[in-house]
C-alpha atoms as a PDB file:
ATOM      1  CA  UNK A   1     -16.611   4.021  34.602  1.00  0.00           C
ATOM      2  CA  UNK A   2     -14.841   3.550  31.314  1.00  0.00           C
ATOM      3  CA  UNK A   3     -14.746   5.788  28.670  1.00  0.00           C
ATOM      4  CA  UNK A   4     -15.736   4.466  25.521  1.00  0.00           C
ATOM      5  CA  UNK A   5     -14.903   6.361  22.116  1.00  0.00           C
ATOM      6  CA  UNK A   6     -16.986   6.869  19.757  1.00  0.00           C
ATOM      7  CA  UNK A   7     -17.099   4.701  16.005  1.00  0.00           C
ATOM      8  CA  UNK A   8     -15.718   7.767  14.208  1.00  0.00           C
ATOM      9  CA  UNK A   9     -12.460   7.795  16.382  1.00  0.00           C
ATOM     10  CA  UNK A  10     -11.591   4.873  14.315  1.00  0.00           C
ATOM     11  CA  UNK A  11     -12.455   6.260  10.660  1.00  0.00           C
ATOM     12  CA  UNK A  12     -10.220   9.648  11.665  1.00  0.00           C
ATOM     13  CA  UNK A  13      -7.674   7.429  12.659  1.00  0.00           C
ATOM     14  CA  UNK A  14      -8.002   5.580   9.546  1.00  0.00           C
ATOM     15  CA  UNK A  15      -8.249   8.528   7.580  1.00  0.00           C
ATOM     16  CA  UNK A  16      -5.220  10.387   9.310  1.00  0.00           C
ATOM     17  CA  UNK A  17      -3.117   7.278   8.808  1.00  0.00           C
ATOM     18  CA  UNK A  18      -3.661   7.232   5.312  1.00  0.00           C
ATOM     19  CA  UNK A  19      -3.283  11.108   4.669  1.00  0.00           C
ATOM     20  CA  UNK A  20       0.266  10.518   6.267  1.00  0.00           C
ATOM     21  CA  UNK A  21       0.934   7.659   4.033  1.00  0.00           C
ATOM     22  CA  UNK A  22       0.084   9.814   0.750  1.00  0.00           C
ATOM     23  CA  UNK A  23       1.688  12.734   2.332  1.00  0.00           C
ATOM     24  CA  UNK A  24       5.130  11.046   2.491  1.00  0.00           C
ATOM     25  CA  UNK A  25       4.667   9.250  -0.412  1.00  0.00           C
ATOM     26  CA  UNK A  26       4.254  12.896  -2.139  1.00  0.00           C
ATOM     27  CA  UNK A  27       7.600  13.616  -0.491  1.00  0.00           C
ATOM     28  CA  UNK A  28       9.359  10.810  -1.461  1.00  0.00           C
ATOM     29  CA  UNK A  29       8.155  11.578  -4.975  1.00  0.00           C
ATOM     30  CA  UNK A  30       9.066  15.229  -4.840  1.00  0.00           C
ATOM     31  CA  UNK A  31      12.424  14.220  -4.033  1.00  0.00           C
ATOM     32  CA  UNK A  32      13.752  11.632  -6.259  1.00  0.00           C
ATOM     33  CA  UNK A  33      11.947  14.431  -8.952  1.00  0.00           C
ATOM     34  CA  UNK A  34      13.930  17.406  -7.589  1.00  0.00           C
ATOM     35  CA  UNK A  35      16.838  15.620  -8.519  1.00  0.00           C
ATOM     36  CA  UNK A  36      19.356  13.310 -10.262  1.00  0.00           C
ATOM     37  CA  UNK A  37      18.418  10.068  -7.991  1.00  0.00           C
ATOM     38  CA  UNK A  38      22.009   7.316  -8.012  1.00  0.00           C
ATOM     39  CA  UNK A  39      21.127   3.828  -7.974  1.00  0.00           C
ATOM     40  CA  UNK A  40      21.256   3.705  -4.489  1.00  0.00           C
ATOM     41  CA  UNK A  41      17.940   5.939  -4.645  1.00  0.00           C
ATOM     42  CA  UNK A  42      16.326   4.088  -7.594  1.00  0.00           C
ATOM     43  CA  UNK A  43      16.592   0.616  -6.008  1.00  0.00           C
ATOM     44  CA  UNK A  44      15.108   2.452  -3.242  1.00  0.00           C
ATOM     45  CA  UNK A  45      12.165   3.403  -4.874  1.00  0.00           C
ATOM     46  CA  UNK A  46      11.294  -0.366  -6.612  1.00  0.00           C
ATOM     47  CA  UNK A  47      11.763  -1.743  -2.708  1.00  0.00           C
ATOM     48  CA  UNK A  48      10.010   0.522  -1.769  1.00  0.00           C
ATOM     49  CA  UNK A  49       7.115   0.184  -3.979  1.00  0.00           C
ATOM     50  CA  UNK A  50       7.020  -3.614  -3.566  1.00  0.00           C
ATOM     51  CA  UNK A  51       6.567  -3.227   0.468  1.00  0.00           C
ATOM     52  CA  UNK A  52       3.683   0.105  -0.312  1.00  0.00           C
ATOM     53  CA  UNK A  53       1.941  -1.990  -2.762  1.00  0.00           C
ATOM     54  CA  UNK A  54       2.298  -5.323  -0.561  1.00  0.00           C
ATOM     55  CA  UNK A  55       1.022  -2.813   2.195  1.00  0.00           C
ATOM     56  CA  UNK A  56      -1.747  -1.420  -0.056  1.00  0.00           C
ATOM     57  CA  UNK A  57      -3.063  -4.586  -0.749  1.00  0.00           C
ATOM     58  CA  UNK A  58      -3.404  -6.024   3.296  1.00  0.00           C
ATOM     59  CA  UNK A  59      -5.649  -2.848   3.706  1.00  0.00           C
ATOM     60  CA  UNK A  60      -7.351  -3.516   1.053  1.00  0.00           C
ATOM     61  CA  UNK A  61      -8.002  -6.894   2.178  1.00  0.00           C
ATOM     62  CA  UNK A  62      -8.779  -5.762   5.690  1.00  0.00           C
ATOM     63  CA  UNK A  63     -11.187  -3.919   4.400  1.00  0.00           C
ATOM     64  CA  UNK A  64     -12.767  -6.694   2.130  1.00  0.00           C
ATOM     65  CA  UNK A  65     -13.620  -8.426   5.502  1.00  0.00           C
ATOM     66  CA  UNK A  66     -15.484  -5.358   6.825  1.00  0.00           C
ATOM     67  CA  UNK A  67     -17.893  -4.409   3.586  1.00  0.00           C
ATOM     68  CA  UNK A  68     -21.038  -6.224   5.407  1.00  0.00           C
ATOM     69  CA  UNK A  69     -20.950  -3.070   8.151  1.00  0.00           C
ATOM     70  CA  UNK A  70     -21.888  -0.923   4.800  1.00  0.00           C
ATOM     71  CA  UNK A  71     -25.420  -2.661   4.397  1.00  0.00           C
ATOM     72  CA  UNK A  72     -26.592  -0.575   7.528  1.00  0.00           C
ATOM     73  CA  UNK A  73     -26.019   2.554   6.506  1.00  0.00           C
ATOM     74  CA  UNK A  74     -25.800   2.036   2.522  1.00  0.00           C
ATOM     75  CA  UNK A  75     -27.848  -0.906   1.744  1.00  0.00           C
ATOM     76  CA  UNK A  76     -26.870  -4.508   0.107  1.00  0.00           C
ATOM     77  CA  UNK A  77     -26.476  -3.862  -2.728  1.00  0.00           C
ATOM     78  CA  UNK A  78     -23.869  -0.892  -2.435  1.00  0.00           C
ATOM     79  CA  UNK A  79     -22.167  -3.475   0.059  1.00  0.00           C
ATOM     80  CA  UNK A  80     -22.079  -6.281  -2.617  1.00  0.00           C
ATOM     81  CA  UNK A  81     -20.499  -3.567  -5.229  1.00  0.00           C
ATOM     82  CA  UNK A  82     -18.181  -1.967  -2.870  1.00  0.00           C
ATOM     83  CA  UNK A  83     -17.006  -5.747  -1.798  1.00  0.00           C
ATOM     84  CA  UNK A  84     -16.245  -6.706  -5.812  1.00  0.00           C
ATOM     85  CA  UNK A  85     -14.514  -3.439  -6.291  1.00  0.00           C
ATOM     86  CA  UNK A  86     -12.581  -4.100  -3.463  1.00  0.00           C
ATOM     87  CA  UNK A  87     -12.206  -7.553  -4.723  1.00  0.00           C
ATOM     88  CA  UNK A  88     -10.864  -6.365  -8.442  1.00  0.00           C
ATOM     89  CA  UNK A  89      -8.293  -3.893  -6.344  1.00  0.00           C
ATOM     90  CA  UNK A  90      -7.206  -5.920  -4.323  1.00  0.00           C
ATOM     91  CA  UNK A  91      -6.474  -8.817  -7.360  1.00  0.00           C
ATOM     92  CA  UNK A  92      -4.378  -5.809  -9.470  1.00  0.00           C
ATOM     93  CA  UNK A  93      -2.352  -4.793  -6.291  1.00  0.00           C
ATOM     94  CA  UNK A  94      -1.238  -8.188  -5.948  1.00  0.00           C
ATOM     95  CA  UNK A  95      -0.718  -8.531  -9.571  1.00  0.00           C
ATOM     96  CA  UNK A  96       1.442  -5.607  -9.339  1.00  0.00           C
ATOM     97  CA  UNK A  97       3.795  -6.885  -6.066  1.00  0.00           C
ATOM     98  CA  UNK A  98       4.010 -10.008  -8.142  1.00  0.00           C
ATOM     99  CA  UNK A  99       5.132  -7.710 -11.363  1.00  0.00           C
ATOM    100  CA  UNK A 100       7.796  -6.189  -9.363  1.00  0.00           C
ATOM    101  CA  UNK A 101       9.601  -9.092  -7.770  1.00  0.00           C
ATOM    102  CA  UNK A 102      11.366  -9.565 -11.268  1.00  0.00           C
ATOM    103  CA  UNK A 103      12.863  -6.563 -10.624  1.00  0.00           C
ATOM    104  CA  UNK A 104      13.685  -7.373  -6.836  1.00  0.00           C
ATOM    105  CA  UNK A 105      15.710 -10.226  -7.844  1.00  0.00           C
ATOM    106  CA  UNK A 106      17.302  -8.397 -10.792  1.00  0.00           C
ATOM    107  CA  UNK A 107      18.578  -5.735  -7.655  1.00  0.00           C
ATOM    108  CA  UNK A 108      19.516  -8.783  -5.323  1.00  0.00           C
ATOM    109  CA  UNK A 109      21.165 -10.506  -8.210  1.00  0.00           C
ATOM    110  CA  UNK A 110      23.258  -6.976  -9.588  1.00  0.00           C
ATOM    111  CA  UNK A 111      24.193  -6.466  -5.700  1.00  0.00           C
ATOM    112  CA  UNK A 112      25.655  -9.441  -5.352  1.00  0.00           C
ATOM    113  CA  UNK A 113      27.711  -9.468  -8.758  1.00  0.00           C
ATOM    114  CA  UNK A 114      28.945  -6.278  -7.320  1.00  0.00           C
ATOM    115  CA  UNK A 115      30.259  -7.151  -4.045  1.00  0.00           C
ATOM    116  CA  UNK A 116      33.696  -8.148  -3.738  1.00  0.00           C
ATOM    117  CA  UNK A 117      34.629 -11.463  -2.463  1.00  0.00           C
ATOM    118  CA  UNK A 118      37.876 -12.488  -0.112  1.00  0.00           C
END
């Protein structure tokens, strides 16, 4: 017989998941705060927030697809307001990978003024 595991083995895996993600995102913070961060560091950081928020937004999205399974528990309406909210998030986290790719070219673009050719 196979075990099957219960629904709330997925929301604690959910949850845990994004716990870590804020957790290291805390550290990452704490860091470049601690200290006097090189460029090496800062370029780091807009990357970095790029891929988070790309990231960010994919859940988001995911979870866009999912908002009907609130109506049981919730009721339609909630699941028609949770699904716009989701909707408006998901619009400004995109907005904001879109904001930073200025900046992502700027980096590309200073790197390769930088690098010496033969």
């Amino acid at each position: 017989m196979r075990d099957v595991a219960p629904r709330h083995d997925g929301a604690a895996r959910v949850t845990g998941a994004l716990a870590e993600a804020r957790r290291q995102l805390t550290e990452a913070e704490t860091a470049l705060r601690a200290g006097t961060p090189d460029a090496g560091e800062v370029s780091a950081v807009v990357t970095g927030a790029h891929e988070v928020t790309s990231a960010l937004a994919s859940l988001v999205e995911a979870a866009m697809e999912h908002t009907p399974v609130l109506a049981g528990t919730h009721g339609a309406e909630v699941s028609t307001e949770v699904l716009a909210d989701l909707r408006a998030v998901h619009r400004c986290l995109t907005t904001g990978t879109l904001l930073l790719a200025p900046a992502l070219d700027d980096l590309h673009l200073g790197t390769a003024a930088t690098e010496v050719r033969p």
